[in-house]
Structures are given as C-alpha cells and as structure tokens.
Protein backbone atom coordinates (compact mmCIF):
# COMPACT_ATOMS: atom_id res chain seq x y z
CA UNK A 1 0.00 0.00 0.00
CA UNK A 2 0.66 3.40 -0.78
CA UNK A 3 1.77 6.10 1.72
CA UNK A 4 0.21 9.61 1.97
CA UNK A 5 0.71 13.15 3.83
CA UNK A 6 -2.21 15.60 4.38
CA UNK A 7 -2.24 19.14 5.09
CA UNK A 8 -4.78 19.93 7.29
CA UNK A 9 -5.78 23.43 8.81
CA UNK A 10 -5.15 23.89 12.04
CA UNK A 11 -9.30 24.51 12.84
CA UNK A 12 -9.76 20.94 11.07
CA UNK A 13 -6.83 19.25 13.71
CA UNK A 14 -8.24 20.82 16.65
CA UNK A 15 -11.88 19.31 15.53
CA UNK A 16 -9.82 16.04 15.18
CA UNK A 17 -7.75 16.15 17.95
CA UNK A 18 -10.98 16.23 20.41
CA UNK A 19 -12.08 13.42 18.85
CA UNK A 20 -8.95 10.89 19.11
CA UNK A 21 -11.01 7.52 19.11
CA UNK A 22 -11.87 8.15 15.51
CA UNK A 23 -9.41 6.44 12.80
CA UNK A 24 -9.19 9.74 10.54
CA UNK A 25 -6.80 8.16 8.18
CA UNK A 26 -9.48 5.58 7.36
CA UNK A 27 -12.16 8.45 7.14
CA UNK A 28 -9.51 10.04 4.49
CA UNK A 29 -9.35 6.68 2.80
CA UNK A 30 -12.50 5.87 2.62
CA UNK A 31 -13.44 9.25 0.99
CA UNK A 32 -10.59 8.98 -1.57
CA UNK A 33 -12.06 5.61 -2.27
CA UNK A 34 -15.40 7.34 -2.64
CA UNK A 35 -14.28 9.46 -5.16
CA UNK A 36 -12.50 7.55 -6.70
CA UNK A 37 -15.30 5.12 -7.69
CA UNK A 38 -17.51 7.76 -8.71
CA UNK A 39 -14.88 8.73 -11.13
CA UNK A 40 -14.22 6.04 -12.62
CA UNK A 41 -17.87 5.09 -12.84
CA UNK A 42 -18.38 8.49 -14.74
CA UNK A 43 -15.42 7.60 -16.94
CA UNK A 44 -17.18 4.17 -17.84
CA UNK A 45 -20.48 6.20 -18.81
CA UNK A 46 -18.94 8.80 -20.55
CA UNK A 47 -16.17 6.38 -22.53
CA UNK A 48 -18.72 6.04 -25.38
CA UNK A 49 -20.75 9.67 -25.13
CA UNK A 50 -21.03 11.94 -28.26
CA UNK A 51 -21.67 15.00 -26.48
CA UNK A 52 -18.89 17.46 -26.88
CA UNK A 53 -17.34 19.64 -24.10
CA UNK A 54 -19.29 23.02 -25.20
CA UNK A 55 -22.76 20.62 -25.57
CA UNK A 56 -22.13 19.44 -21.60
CA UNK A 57 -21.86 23.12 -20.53
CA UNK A 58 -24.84 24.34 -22.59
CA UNK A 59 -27.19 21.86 -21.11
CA UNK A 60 -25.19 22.47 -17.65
CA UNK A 61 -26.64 26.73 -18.33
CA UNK A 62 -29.89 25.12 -19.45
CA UNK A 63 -30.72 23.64 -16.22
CA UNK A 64 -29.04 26.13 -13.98
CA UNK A 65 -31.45 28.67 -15.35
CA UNK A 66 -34.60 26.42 -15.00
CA UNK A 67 -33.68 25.68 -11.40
CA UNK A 68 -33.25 29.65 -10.91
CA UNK A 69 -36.30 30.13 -12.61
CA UNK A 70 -38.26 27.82 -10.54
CA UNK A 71 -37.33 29.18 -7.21
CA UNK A 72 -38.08 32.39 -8.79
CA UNK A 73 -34.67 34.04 -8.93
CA UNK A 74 -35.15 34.94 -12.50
CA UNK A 75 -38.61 35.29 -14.85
C-alpha cells in the first residue's frame, strides 16, 4: 500500500484532535475511495458519449437557469 501526507488546517486538527477515538486516516481513505469510484464510474459512462465539451456546458446553463427560474430568482 501506498503512503500519503495531508495538510490539514489547524481549525480541522483541533476538531480532530478532540475526537482521538476516531481512525481519521481511514475516514480520508474511505473518501478517496469514494471518489475515486464515482470517477471512474463516470469515466465508464462517458467512454462512449457523443456529447462534446461546449454541448455538456450548454445543457449544464440550461438547467441552472430552469432551477433559478423555478425558485423564482429569475422570470
């Protein structure tokens, strides 16, 4: 296995500190092995997608503005 080093602020190792009984570099694992998943699960759907870069964004602005426009930020 693979070593790793962290920087952390110092708010985040106070919150971490009170609470020694927790294994935080398994928390950190588990997250990067979170991610990591998702990631590769999105590379797996998107291996064989058509849509370009610039299509992605315009549907992205698409449904940004219908969500504004539903909770009546814009008309």
């Amino acid at each position: 296995m693979t070593n790793m080093t962290l920087a952390i602020s110092e708010d985040l190792h106070k919150i971490m500190r009170k609470h020694k009984h927790i294994k935080w570099s398994e928390v950190a694992r588990q997250a990067i092995q979170d991610q990591a998943r998702k990631l590769d699960l999105m590379d797996k759907l998107l291996s064989k997608s058509e849509l370009t870069e610039e299509d992605a964004e315009r549907i992205g602005q698409k449904i940004k503005h219908g969500i504004a426009k539903r909770h009546g930020l814009i008309k």
